[in-house]
C-alpha atoms as a PDB file:
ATOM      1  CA  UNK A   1       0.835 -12.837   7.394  1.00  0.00           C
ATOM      2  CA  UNK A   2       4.116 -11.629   8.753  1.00  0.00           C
ATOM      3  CA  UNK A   3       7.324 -11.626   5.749  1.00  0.00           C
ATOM      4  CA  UNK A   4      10.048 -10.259   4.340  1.00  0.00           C
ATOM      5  CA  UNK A   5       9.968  -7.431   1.931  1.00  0.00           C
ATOM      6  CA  UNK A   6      10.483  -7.794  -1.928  1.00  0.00           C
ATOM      7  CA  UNK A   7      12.837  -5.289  -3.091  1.00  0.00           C
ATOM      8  CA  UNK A   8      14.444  -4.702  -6.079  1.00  0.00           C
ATOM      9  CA  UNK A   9      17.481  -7.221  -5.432  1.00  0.00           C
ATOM     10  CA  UNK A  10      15.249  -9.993  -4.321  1.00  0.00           C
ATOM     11  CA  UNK A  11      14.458 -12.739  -7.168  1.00  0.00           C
ATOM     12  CA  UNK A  12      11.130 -13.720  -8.305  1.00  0.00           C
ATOM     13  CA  UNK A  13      10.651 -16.406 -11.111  1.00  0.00           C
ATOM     14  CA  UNK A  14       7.609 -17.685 -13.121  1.00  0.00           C
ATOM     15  CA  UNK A  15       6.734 -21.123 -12.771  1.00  0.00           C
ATOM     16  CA  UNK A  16       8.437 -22.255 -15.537  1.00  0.00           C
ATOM     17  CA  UNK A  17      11.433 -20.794 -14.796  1.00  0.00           C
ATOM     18  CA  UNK A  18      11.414 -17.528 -16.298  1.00  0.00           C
ATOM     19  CA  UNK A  19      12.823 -14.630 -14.559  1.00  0.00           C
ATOM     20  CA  UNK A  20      10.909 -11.709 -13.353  1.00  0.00           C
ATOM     21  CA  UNK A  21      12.722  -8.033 -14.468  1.00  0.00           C
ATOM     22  CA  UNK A  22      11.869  -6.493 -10.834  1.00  0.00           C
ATOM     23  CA  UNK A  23      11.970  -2.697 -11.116  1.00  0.00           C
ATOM     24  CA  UNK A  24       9.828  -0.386  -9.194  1.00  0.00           C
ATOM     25  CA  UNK A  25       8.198   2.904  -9.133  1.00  0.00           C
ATOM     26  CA  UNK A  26       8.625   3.389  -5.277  1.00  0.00           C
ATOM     27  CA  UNK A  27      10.865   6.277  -4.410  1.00  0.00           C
ATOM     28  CA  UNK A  28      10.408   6.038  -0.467  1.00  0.00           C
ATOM     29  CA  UNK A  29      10.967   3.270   0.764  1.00  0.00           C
ATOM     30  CA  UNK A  30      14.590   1.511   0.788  1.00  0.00           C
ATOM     31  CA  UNK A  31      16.545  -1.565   2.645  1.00  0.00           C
ATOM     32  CA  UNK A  32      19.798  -2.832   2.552  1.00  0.00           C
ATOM     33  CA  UNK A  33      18.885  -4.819  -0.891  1.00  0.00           C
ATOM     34  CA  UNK A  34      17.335  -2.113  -3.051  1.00  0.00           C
ATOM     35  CA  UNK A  35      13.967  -0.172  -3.263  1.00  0.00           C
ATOM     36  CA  UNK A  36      11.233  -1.755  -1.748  1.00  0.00           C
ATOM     37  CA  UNK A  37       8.828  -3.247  -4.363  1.00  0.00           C
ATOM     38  CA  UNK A  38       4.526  -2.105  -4.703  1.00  0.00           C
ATOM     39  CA  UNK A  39       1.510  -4.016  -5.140  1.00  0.00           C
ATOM     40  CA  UNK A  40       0.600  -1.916  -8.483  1.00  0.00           C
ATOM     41  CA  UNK A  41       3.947  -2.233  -9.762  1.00  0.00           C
ATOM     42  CA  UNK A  42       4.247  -5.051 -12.863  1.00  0.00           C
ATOM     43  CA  UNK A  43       7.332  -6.907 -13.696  1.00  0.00           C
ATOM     44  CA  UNK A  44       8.327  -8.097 -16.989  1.00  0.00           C
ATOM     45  CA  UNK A  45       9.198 -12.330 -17.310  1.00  0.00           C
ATOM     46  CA  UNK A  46      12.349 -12.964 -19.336  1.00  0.00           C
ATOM     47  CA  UNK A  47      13.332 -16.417 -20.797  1.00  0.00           C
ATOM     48  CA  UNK A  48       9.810 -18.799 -19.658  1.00  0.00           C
ATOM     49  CA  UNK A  49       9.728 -21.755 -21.938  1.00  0.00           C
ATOM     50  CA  UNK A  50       6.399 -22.761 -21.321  1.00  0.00           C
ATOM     51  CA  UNK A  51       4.237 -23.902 -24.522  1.00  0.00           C
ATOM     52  CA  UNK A  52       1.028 -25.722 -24.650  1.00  0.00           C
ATOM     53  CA  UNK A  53       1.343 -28.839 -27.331  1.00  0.00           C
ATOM     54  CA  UNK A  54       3.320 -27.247 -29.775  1.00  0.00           C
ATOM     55  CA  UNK A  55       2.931 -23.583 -28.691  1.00  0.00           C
ATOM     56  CA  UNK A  56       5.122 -21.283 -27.343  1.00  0.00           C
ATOM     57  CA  UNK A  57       2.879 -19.669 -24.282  1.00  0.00           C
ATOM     58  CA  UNK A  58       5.703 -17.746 -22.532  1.00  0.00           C
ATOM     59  CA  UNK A  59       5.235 -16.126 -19.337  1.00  0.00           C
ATOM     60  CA  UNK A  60       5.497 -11.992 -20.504  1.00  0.00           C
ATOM     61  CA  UNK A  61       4.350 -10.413 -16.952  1.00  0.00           C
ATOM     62  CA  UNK A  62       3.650 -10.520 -13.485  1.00  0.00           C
ATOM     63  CA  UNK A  63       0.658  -8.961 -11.695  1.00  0.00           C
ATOM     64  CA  UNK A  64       0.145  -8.778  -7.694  1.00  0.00           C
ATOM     65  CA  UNK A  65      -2.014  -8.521  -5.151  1.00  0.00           C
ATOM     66  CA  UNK A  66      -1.724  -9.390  -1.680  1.00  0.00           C
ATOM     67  CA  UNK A  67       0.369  -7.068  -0.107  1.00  0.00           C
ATOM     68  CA  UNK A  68       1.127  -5.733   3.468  1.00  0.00           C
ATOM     69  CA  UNK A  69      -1.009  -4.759   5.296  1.00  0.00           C
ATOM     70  CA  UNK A  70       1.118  -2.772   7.802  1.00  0.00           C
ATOM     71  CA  UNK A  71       3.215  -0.870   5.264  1.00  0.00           C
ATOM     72  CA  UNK A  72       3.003   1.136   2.352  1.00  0.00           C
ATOM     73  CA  UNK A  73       4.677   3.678   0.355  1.00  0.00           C
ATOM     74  CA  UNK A  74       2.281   6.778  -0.951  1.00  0.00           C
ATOM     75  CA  UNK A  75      -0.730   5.021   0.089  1.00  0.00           C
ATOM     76  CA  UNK A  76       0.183   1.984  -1.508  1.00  0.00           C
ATOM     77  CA  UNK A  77       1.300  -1.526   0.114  1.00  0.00           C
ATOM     78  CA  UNK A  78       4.988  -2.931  -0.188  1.00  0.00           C
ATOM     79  CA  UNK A  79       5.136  -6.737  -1.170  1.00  0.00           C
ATOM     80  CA  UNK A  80       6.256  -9.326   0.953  1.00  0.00           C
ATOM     81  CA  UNK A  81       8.147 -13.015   0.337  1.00  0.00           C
ATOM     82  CA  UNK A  82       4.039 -14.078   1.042  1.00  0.00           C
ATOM     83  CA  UNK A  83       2.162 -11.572  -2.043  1.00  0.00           C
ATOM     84  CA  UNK A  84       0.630 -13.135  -4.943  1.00  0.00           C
ATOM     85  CA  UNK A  85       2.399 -12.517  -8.211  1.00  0.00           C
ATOM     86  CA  UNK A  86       0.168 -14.429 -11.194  1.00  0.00           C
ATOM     87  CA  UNK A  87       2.011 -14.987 -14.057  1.00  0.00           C
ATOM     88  CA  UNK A  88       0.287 -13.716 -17.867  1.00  0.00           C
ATOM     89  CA  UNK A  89       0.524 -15.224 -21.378  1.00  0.00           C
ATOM     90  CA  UNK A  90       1.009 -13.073 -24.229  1.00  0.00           C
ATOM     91  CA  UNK A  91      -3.381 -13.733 -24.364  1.00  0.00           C
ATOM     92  CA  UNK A  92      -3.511 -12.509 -20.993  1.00  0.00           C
ATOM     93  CA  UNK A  93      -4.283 -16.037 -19.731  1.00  0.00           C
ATOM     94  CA  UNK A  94      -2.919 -16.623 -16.182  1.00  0.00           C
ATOM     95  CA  UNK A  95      -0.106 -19.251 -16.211  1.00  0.00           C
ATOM     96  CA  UNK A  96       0.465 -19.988 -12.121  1.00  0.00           C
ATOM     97  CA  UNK A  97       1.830 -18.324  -9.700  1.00  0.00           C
ATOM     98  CA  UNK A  98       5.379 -16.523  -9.317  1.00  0.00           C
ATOM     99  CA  UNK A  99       8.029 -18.105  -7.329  1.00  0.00           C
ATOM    100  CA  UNK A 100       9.781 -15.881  -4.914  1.00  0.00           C
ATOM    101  CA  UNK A 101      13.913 -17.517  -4.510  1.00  0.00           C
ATOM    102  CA  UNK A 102      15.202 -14.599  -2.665  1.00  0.00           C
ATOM    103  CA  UNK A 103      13.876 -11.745  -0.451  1.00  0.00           C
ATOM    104  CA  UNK A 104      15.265  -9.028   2.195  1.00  0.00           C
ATOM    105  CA  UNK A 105      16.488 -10.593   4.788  1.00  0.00           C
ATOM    106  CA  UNK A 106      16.790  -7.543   7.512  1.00  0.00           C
ATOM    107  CA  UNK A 107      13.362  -6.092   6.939  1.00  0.00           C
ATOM    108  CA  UNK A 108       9.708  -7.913   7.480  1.00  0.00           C
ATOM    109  CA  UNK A 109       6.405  -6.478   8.032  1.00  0.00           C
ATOM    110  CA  UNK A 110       2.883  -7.661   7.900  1.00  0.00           C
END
């Protein structure tokens, strides 16, 4: 499916609010709002509230799949507005999926 590119100044927050710390190990690939983000890259989750009952269960990390299909950076895919970021507990337990707010808004692939 067609979409924008993630990049490093696009925002991406765990379900519960948390935000994701969106850094990236691509060194080729650029647009207007930052490096373009990767597939195998995983993003850190600041400030999630989330707790089961009584326990805190915050989101700690994001993990992705989905990417394009039509681009890539060293052999591996760029993420777009449409990728699948699932949010882990500190157990490793997914906790839903990542919520993309913001993404480049000059550059889209597939």
């Amino acid at each position: 499916m067609p979409g924008r590119i993630l990049t490093t100044g696009s925002t991406v927050q765990c379900p519960h609010g948390g935000m994701a710390q969106l850094t990236t190990a691509d060194v080729k690939v650029s647009a207007a709002s930052g490096k373009a983000l990767l597939e195998s890259d995983v993003h850190p989750v600041t400030g999630c509230a989330f707790t089961i009952g009584t326990k805190p269960s915050p989101c700690l990390r994001i993990e992705w799949s989905a990417g394009a299909t039509s681009l890539q950076s060293g052999g591996t895919p760029i993420l777009l507005e449409s990728s699948l970021g699932t949010c882990y507990s500190p157990e490793n337990a997914p906790q839903g999926l990542a919520l993309v707010t913001q993404a480049e808004s000059k550059v889209r692939a597939r």
